[in-house]
C-alpha atoms as a PDB file:
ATOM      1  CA  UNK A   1     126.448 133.160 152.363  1.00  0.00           C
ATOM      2  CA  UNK A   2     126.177 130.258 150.204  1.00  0.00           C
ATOM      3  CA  UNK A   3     122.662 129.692 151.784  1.00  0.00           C
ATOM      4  CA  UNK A   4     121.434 132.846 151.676  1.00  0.00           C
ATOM      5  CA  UNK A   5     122.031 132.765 148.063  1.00  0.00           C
ATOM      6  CA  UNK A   6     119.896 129.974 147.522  1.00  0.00           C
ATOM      7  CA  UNK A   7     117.401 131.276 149.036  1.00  0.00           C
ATOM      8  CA  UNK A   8     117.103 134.777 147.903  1.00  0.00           C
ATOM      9  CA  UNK A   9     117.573 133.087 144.277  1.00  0.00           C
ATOM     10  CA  UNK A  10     114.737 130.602 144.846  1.00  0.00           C
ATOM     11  CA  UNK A  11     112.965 133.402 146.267  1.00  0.00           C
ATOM     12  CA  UNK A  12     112.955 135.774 143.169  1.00  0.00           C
ATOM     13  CA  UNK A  13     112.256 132.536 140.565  1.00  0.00           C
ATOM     14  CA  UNK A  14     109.273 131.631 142.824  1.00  0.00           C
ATOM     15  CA  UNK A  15     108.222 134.955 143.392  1.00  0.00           C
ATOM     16  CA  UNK A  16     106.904 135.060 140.012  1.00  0.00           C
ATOM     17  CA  UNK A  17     104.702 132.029 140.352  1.00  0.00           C
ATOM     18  CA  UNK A  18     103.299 134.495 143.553  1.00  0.00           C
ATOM     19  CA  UNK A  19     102.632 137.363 141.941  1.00  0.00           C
ATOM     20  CA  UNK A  20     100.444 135.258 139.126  1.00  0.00           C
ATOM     21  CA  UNK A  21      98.673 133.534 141.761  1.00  0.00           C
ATOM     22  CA  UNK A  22      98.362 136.931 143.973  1.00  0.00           C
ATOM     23  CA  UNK A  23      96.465 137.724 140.474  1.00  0.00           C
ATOM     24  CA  UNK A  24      93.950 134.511 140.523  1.00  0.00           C
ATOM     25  CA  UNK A  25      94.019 134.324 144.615  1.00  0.00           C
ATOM     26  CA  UNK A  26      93.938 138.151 145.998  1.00  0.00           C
ATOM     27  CA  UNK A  27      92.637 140.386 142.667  1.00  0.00           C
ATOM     28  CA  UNK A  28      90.015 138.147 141.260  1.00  0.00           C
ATOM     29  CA  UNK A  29      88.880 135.446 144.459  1.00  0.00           C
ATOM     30  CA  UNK A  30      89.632 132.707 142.811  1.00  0.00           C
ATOM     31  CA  UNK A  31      91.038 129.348 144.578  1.00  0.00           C
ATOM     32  CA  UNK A  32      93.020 127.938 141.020  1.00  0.00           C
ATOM     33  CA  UNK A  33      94.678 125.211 141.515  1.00  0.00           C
ATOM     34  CA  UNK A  34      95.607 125.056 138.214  1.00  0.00           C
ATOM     35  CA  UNK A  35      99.365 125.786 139.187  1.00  0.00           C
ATOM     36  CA  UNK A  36     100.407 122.556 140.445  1.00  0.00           C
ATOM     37  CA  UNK A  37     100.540 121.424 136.614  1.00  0.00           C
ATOM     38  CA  UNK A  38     101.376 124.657 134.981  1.00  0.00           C
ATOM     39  CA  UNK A  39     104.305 124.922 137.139  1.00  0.00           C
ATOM     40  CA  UNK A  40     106.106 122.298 135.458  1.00  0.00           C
ATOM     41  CA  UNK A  41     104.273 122.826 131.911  1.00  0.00           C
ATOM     42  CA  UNK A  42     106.912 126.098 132.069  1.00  0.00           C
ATOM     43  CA  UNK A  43     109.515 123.367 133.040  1.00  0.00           C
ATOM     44  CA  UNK A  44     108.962 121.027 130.011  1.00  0.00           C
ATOM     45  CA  UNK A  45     108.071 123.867 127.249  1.00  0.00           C
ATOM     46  CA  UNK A  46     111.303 124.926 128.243  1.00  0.00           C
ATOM     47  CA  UNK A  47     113.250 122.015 128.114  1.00  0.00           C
ATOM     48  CA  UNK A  48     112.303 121.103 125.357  1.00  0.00           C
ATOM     49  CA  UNK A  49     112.439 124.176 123.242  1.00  0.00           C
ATOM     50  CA  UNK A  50     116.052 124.135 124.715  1.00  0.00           C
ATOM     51  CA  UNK A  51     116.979 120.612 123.474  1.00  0.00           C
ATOM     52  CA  UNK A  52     116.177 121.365 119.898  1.00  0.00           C
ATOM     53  CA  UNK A  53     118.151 124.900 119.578  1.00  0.00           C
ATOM     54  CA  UNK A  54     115.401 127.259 120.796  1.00  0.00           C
ATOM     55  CA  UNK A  55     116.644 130.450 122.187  1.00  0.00           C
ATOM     56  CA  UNK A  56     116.073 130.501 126.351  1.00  0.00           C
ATOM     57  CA  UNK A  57     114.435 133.904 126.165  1.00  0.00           C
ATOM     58  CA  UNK A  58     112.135 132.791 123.255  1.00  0.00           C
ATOM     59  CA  UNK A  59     111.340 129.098 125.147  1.00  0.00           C
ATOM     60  CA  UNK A  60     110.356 131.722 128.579  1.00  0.00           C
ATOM     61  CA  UNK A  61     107.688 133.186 125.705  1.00  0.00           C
ATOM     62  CA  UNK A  62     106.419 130.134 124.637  1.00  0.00           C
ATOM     63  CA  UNK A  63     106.654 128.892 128.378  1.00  0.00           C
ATOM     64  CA  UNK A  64     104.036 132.338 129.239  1.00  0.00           C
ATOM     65  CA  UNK A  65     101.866 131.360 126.315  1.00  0.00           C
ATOM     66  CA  UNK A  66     101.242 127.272 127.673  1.00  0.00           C
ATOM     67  CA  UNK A  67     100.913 128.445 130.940  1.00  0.00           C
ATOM     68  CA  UNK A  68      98.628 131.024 129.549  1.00  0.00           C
ATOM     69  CA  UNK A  69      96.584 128.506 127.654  1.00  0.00           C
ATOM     70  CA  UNK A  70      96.091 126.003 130.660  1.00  0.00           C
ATOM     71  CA  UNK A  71      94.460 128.989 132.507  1.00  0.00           C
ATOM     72  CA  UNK A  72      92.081 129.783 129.498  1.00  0.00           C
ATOM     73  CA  UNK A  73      91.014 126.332 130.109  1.00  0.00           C
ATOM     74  CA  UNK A  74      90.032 126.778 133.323  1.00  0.00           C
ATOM     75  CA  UNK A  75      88.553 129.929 133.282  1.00  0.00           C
ATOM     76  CA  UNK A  76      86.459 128.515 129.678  1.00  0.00           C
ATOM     77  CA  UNK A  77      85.702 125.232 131.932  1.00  0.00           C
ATOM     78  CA  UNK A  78      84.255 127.742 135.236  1.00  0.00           C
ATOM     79  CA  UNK A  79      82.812 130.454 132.707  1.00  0.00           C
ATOM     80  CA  UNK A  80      81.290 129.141 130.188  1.00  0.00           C
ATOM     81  CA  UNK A  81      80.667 125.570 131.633  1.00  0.00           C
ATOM     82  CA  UNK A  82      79.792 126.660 134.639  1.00  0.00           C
ATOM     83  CA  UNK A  83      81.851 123.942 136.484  1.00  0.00           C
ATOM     84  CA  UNK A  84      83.056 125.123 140.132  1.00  0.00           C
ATOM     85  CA  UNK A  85      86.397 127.162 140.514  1.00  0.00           C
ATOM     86  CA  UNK A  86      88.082 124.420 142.494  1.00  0.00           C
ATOM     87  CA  UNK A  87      86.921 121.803 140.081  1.00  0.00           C
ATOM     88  CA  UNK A  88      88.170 123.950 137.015  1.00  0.00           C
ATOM     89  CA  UNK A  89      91.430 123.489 138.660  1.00  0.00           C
ATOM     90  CA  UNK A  90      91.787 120.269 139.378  1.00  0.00           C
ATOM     91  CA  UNK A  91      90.494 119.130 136.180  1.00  0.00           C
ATOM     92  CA  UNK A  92      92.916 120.857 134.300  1.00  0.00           C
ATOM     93  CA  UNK A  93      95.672 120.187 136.540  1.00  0.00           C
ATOM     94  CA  UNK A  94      95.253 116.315 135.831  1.00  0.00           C
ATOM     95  CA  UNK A  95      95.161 116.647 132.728  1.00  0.00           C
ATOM     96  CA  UNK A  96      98.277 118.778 132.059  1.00  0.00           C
ATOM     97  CA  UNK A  97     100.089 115.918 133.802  1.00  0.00           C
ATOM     98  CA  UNK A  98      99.730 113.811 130.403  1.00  0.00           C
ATOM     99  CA  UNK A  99     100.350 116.743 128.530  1.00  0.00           C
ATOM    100  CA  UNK A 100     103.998 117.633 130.325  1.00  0.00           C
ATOM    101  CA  UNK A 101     104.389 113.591 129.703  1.00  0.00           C
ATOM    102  CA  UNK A 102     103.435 114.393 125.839  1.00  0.00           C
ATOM    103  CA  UNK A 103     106.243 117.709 125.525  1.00  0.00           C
ATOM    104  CA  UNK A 104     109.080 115.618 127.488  1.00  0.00           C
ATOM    105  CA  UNK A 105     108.728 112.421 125.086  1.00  0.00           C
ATOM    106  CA  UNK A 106     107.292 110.671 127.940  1.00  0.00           C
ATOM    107  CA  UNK A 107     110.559 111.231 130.388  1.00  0.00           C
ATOM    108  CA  UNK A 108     109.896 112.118 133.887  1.00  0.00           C
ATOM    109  CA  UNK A 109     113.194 114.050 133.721  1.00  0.00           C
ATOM    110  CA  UNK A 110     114.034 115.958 130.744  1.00  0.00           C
ATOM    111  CA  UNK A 111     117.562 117.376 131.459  1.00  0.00           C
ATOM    112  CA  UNK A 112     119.417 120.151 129.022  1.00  0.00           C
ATOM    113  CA  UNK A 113     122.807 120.318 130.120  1.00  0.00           C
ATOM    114  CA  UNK A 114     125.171 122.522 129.070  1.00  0.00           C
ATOM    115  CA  UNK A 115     123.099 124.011 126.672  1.00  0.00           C
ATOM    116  CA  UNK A 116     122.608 127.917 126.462  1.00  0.00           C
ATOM    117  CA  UNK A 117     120.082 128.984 128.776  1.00  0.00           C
ATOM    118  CA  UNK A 118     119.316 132.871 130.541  1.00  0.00           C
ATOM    119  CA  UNK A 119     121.724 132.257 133.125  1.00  0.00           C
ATOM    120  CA  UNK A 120     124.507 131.084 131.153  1.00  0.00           C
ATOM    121  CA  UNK A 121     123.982 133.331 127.281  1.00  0.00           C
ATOM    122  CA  UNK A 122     123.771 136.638 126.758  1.00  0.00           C
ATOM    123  CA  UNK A 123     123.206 138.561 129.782  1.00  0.00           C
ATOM    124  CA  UNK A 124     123.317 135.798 131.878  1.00  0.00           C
ATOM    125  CA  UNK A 125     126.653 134.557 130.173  1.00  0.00           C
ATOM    126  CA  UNK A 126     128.084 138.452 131.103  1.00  0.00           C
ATOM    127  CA  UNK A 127     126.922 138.238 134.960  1.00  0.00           C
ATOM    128  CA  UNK A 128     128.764 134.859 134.909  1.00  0.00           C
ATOM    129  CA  UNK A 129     132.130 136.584 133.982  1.00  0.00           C
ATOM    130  CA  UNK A 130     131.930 139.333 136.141  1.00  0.00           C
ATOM    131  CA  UNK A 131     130.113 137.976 139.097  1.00  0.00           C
ATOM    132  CA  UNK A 132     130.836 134.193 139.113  1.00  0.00           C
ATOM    133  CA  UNK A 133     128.735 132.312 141.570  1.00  0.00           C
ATOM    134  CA  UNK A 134     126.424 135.458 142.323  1.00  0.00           C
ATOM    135  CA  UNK A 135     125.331 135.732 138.615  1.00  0.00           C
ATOM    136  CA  UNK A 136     122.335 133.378 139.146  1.00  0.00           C
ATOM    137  CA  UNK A 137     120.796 135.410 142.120  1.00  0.00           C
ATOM    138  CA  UNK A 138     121.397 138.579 140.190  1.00  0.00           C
ATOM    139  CA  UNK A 139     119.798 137.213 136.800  1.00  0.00           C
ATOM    140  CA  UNK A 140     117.012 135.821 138.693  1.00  0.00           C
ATOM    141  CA  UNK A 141     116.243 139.121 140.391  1.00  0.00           C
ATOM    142  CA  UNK A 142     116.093 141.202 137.159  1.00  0.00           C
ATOM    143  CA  UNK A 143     113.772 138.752 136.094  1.00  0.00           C
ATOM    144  CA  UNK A 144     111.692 139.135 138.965  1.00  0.00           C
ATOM    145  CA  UNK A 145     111.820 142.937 139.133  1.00  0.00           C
ATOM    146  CA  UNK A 146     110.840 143.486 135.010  1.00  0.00           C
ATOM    147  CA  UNK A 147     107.777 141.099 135.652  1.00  0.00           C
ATOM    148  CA  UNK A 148     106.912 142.725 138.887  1.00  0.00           C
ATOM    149  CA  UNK A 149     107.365 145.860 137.051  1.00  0.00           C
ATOM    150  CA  UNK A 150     105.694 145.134 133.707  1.00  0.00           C
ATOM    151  CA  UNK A 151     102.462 143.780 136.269  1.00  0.00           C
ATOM    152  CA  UNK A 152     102.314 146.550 138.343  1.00  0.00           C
ATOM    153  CA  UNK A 153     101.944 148.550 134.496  1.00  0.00           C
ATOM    154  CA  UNK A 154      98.815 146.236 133.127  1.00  0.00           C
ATOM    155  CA  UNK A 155      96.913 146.994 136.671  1.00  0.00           C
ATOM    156  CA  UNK A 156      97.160 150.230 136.166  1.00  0.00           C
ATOM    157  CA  UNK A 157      95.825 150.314 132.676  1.00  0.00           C
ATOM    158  CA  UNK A 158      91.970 149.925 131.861  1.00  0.00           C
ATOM    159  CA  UNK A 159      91.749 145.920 131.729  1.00  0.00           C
ATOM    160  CA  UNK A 160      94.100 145.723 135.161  1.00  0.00           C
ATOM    161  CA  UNK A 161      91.013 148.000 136.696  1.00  0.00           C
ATOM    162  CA  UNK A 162      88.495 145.817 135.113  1.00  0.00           C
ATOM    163  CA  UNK A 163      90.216 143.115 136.083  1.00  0.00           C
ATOM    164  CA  UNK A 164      90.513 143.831 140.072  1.00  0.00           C
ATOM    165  CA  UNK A 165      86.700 144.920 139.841  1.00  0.00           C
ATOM    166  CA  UNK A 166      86.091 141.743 138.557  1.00  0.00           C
ATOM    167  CA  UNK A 167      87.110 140.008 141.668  1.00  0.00           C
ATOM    168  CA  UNK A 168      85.468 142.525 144.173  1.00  0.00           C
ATOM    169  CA  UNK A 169      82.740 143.984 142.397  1.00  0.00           C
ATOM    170  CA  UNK A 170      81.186 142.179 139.409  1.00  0.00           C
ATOM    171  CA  UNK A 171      77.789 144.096 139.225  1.00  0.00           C
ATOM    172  CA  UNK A 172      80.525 147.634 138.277  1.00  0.00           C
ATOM    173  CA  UNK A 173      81.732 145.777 135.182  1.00  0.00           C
ATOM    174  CA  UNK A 174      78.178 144.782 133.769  1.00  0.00           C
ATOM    175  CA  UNK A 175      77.172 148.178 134.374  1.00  0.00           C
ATOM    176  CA  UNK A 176      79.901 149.123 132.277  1.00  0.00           C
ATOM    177  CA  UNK A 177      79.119 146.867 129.032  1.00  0.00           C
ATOM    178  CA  UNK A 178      82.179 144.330 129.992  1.00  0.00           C
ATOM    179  CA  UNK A 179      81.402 140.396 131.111  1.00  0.00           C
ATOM    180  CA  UNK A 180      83.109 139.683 133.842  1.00  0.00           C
ATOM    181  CA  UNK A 181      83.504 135.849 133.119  1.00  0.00           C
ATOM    182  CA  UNK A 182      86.025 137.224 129.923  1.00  0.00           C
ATOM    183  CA  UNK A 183      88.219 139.104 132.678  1.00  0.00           C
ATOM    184  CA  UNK A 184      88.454 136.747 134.908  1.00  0.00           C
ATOM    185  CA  UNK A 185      89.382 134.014 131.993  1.00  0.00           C
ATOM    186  CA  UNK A 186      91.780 136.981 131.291  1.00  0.00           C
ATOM    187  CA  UNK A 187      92.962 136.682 134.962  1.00  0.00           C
ATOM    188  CA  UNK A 188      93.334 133.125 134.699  1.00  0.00           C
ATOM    189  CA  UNK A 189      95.399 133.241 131.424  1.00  0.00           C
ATOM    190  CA  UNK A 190      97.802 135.731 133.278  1.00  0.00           C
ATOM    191  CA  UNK A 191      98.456 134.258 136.255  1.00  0.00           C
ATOM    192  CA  UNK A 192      98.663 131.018 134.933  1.00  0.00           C
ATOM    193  CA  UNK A 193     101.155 132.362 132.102  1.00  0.00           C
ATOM    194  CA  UNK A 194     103.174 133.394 134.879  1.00  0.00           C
ATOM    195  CA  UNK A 195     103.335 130.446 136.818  1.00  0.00           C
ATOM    196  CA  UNK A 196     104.686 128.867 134.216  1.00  0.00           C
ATOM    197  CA  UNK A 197     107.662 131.414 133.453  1.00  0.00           C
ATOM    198  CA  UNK A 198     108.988 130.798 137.032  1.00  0.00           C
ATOM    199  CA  UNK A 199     108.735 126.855 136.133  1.00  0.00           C
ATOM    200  CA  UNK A 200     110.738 128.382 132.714  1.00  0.00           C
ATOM    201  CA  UNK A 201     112.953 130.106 135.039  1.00  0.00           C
ATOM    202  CA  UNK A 202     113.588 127.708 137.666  1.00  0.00           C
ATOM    203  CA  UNK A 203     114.237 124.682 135.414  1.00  0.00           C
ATOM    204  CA  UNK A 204     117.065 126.515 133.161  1.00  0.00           C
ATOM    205  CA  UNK A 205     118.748 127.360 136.426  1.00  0.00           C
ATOM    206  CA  UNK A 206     118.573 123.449 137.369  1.00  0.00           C
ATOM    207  CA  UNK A 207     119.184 122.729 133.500  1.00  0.00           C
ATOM    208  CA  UNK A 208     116.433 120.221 133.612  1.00  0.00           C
ATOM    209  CA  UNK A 209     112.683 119.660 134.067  1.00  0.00           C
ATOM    210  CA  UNK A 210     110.577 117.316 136.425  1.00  0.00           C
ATOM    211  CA  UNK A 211     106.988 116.717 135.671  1.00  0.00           C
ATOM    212  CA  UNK A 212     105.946 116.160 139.211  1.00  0.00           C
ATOM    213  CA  UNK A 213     108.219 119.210 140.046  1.00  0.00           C
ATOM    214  CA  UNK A 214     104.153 120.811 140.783  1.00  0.00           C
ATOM    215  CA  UNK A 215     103.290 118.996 143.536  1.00  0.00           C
ATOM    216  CA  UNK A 216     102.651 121.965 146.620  1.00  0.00           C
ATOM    217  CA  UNK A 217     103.224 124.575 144.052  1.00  0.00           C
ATOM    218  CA  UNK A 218      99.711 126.557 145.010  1.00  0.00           C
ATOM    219  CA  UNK A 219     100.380 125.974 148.662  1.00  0.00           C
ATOM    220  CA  UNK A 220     103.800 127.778 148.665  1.00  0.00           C
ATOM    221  CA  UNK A 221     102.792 130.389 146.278  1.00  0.00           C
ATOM    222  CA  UNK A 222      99.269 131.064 148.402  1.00  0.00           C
ATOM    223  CA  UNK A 223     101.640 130.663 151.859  1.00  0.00           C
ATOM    224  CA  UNK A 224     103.944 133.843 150.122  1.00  0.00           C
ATOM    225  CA  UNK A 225     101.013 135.870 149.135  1.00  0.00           C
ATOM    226  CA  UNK A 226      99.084 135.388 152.469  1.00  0.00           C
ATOM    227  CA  UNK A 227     102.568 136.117 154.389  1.00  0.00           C
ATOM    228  CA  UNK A 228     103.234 139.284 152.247  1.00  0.00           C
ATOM    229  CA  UNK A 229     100.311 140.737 152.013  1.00  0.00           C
ATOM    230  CA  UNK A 230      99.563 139.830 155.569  1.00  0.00           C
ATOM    231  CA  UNK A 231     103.257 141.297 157.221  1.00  0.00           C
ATOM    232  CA  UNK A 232     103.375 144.307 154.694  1.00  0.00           C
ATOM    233  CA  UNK A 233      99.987 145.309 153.355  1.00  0.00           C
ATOM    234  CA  UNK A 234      99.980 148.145 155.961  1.00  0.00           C
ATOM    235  CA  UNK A 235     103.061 149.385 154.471  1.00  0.00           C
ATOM    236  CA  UNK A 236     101.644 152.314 152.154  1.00  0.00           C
ATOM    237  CA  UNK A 237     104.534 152.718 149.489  1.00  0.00           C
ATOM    238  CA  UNK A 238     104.886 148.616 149.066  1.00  0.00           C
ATOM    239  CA  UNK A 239     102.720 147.290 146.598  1.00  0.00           C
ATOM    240  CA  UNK A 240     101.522 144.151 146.678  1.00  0.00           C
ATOM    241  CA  UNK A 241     102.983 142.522 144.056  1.00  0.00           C
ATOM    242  CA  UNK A 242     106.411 143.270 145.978  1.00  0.00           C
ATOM    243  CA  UNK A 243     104.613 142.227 149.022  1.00  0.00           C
ATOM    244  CA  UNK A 244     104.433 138.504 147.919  1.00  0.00           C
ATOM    245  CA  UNK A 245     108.116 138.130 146.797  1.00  0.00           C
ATOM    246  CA  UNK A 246     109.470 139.199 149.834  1.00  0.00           C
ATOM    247  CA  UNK A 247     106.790 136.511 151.554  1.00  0.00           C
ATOM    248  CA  UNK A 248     108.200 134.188 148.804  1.00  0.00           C
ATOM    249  CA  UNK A 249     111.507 134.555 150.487  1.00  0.00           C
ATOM    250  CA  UNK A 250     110.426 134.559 153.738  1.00  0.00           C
ATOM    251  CA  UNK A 251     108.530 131.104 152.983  1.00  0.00           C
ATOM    252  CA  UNK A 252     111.639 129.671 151.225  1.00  0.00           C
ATOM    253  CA  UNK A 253     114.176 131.184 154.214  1.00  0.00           C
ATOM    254  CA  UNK A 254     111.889 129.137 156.779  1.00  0.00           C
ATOM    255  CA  UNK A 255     112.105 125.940 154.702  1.00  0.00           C
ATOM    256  CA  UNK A 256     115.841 126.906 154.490  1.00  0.00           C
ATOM    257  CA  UNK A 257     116.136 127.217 158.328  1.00  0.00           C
ATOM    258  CA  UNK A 258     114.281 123.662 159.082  1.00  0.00           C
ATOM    259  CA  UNK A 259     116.118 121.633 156.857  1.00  0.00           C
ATOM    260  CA  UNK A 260     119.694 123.329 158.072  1.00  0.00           C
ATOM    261  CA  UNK A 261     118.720 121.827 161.718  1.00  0.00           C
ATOM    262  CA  UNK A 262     118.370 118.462 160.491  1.00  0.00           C
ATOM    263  CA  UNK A 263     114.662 117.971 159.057  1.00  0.00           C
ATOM    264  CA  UNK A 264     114.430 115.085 157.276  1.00  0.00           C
ATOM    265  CA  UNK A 265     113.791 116.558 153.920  1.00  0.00           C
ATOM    266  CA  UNK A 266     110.977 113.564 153.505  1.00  0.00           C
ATOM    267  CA  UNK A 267     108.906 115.878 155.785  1.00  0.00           C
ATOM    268  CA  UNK A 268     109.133 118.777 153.819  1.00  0.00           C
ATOM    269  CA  UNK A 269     105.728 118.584 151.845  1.00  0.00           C
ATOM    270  CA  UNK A 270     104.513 118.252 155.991  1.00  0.00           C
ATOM    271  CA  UNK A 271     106.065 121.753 156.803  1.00  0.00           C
ATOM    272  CA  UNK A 272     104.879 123.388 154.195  1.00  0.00           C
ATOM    273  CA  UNK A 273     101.301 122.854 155.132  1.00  0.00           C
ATOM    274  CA  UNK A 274     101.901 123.724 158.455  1.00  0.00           C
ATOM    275  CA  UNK A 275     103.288 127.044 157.628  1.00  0.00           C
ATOM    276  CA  UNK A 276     100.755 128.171 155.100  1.00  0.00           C
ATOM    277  CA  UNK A 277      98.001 126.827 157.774  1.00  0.00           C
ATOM    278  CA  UNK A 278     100.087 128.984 160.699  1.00  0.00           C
ATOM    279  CA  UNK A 279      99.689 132.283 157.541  1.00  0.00           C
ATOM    280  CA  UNK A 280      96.435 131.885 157.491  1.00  0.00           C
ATOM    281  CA  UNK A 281      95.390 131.383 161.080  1.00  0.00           C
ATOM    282  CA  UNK A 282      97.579 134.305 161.688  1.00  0.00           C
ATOM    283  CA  UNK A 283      95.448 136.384 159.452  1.00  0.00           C
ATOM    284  CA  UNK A 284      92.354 135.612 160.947  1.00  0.00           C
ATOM    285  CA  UNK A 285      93.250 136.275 164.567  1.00  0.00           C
ATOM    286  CA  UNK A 286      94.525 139.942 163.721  1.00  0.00           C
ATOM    287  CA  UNK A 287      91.358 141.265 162.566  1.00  0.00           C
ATOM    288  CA  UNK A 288      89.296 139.585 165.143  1.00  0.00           C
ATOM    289  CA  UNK A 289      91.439 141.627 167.764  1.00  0.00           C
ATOM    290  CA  UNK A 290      90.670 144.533 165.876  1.00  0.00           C
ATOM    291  CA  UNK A 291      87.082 143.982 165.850  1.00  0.00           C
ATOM    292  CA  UNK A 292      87.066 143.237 169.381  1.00  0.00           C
ATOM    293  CA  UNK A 293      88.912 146.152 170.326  1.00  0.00           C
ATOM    294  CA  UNK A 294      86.578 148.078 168.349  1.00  0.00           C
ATOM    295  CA  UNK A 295      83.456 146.911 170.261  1.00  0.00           C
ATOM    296  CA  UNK A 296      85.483 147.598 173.412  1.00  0.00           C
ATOM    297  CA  UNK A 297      86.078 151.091 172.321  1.00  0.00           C
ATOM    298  CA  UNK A 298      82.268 151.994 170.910  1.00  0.00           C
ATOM    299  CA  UNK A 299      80.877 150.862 175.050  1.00  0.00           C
ATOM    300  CA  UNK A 300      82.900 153.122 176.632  1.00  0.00           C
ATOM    301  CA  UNK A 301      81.980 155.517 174.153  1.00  0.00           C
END
């Protein structure tokens, strides 16, 4: 039980890093590896909001609005600069490794300890009374579930539309008088802001922040959205953006299950890859049997 709790919490927290980077990855085709150091930007805006008296739910705003920044930086850097989408990312990524330095005071570590954070104030302080050990998993959840819910909302509206056609079909939103290159910086900023409220998240339940806490961050959050979307994008009534969560925790339960029979955690990083490569292969065999079958069916036809 004790396991399944960590990973179903783990899951949720990370879960919103997949849904922003279903949003740069799936909706707008765009590799951004800008996550690996906006990941722990969230961390370190957060911890050190935290340290000087901010309130937790205020340091998860300003933790959206870094995150948000460092993806304006990379879509500005592709869009207007016309550097390469994989480039963008990269650049940006090494540079917000100085800049985490700059918020921690130059501390690798930056710990907050038994300050007040989500999972331990208000709400969170509440679940703790009445649920004890089970009042991180539950807190985590509701996060997850109002951001899932509050994205699903912005697609739907007028910029979520011109978002998505942004990523499939630019030549619809010039023909409406929008620039595409503005909505997919827009993309950018909110998938990036997102990324870094699950670093937010994830470093007041560990009461601390890491700057290197970003290494593999894109390759576990593009495993979970490749997994999801692959396993239950068929499913009609599941949207996507609960699609990836559940991969999230399907990613997280197999890294669970590897280390419980005695992986030596120093091969971790290893697995990973390994999995996300096994998603993706996976993906690409499926449709070639449909198109096969297809061509099988149209000669006897």
């Amino acid at each position: 039980m004790n396991l399944l709790q960590i990973v179903l919490r783990e899951g949720f927290i990370y879960g919103i890093m997949a849904i922003g980077v279903y949003i740069t990855y799936k909706v707008l085709d765009f590799p951004d590896l800008t996550v690996d150091g906006s990941f722990p930007l969230g961390m370190c805006t957060a911890a050190a909001l935290i340290n000087v008296g901010v309130n937790p739910w205020i340091a998860c705003l300003a933790s959206f609005a870094a995150g948000a920044a460092a993806g304006c930086v990379t879509g500005l850097l592709h869009v207007k600069l016309h550097i390469t989408d994989l480039l963008s990312g990269i650049l940006v990524m090494t540079a917000l490794y100085s800049v985490n330095l700059m918020i921690t005071g130059k501390k690798a570590i930056l710990t907050f300890l038994n300050l007040p954070t989500i999972f331990s104030s208000g709400l969170g302080g509440l679940l703790q009374t009445g649920l004890g050990k089970w009042s991180g998993l539950v807190m985590a959840l509701i996060v997850c579930v109002v951001v899932k819910i509050l994205v699903d909302l912005f697609l739907k509206t007028q910029s979520g539309l011109l978002l998505r056609a942004s990523g499939s079909n630019p030549q619809f939103v010039i023909s409406l008088g929008r620039d595409p290159g503005n909505m997919k910086i827009l993309g950018l900023m909110f998938g990036n802001g997102l990324t870094a409220l699950s670093g937010c998240v994830m470093a007041q339940q560990k009461e601390s922040a890491d700057v290197t806490a970003g290494t593999g961050m894109v390759v576990m959050a593009l495993a979970a959205v490749i997994i999801g979307t692959a396993i239950f994008g068929r499913i009609r009534f599941m949207k996507p953006t609960l699609a990836v969560v559940i991969g999230m925790i399907l990613y997280r339960a197999c890294l669970t299950i590897a280390m419980q029979i005695g992986l030596d955690t120093n091969y971790l990083k290893l697995l990973m890859s390994i999995i996300f490569v096994i998603a993706l292969v996976a993906t690409r065999v499926n449709p070639g049997r449909r198109k096969h079958n297809a061509v099988i069916n149209r000669s006897k036809i």
